[in-house]
Protein backbone atom coordinates (compact mmCIF):
# COMPACT_ATOMS: atom_id res chain seq x y z
CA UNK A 1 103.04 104.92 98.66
CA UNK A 2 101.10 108.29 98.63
CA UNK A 3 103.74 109.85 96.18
CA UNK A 4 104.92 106.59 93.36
CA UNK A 5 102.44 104.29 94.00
CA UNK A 6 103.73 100.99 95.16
CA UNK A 7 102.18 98.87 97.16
CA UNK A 8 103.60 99.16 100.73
CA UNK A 9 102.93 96.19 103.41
CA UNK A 10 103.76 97.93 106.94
CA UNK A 11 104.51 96.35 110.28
CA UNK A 12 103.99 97.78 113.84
CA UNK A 13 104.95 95.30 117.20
CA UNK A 14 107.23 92.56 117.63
CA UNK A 15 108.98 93.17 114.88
CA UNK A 16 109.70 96.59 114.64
CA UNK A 17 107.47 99.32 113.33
CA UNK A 18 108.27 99.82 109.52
CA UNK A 19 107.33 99.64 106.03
CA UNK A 20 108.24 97.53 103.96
CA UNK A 21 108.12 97.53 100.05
CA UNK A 22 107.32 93.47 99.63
CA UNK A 23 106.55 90.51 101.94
CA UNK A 24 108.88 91.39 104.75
CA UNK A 25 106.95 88.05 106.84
CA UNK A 26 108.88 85.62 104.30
CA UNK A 27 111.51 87.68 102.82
CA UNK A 28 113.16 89.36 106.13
CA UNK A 29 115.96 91.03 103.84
CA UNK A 30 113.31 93.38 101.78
CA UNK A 31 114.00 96.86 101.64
CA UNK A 32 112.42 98.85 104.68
CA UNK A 33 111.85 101.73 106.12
CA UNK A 34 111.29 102.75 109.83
CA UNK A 35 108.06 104.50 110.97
CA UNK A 36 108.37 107.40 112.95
CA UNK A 37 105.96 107.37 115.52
CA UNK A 38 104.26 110.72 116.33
CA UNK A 39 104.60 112.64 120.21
CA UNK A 40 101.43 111.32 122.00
CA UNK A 41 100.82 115.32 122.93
CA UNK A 42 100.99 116.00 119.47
CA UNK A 43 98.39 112.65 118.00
CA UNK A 44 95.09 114.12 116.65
CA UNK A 45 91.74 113.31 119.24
CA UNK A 46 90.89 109.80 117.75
CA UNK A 47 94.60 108.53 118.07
CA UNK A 48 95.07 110.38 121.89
CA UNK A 49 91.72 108.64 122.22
CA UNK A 50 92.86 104.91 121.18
CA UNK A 51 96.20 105.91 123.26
CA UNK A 52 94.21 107.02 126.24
CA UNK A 53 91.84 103.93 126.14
CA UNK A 54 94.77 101.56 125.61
CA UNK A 55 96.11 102.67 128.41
CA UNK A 56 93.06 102.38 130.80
CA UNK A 57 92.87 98.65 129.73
CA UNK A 58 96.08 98.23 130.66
CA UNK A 59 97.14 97.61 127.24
CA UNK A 60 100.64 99.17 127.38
CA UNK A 61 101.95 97.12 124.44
CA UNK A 62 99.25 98.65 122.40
CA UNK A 63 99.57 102.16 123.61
CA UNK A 64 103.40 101.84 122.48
CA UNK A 65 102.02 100.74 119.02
CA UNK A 66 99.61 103.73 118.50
CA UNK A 67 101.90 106.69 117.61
CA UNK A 68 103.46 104.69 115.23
CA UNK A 69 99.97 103.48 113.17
CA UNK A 70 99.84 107.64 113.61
CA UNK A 71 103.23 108.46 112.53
CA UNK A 72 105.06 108.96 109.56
CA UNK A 73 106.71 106.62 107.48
CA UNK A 74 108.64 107.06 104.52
CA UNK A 75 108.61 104.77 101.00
CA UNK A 76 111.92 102.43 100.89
CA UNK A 77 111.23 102.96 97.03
CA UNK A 78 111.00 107.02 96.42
CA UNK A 79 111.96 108.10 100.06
CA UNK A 80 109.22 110.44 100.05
CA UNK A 81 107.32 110.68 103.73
CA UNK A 82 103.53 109.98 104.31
CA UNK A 83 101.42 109.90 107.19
CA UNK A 84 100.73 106.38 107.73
CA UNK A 85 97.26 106.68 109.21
CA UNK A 86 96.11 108.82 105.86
CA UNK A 87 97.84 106.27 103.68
CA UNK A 88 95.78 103.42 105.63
CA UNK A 89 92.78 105.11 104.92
CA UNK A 90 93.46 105.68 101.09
CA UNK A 91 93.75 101.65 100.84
CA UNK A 92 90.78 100.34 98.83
């Protein structure tokens, strides 16, 4: 989490698209928290890019996915919203 700290584990597809505050894979009653996925007309040129390129592969499962990994999500822990995408990128 961008604001307390803990170590989030998130989960876009089959599943739902969420984050999750522990192994939601073997513990499916851990606390989470849905994503909120972002307006494709409103995702930033290298998201509409991944969207647009999904698409045009006929990857419409994927396309779904994208404004989610782009979204926001919010910590099941503090409640306090990040972008996902900038919280990805802050992983070391």
């Amino acid at each position: 989490c961008t604001s307390c700290g803990i170590e989030l584990l998130g989960g876009v597809g089959r599943y739902g698209s969420f984050v999750a505050s522990d192994d939601w894979v073997n513990n499916r009653t851990v606390a989470r928290s849905p994503l909120q996925p972002r307006e494709v007309k409103d995702l930033n040129e290298t998201a509409r890019r991944l969207h647009t390129y999904a698409l045009a592969a006929s990857q419409e499962e994927v396309a779904q996915w994208v404004p989610y990994v782009f979204g926001m999500g919010a910590c099941p822990a503090c409640r306090k919203c990040f972008e996902v995408a900038e919280a990805v990128a802050m992983v070391d």
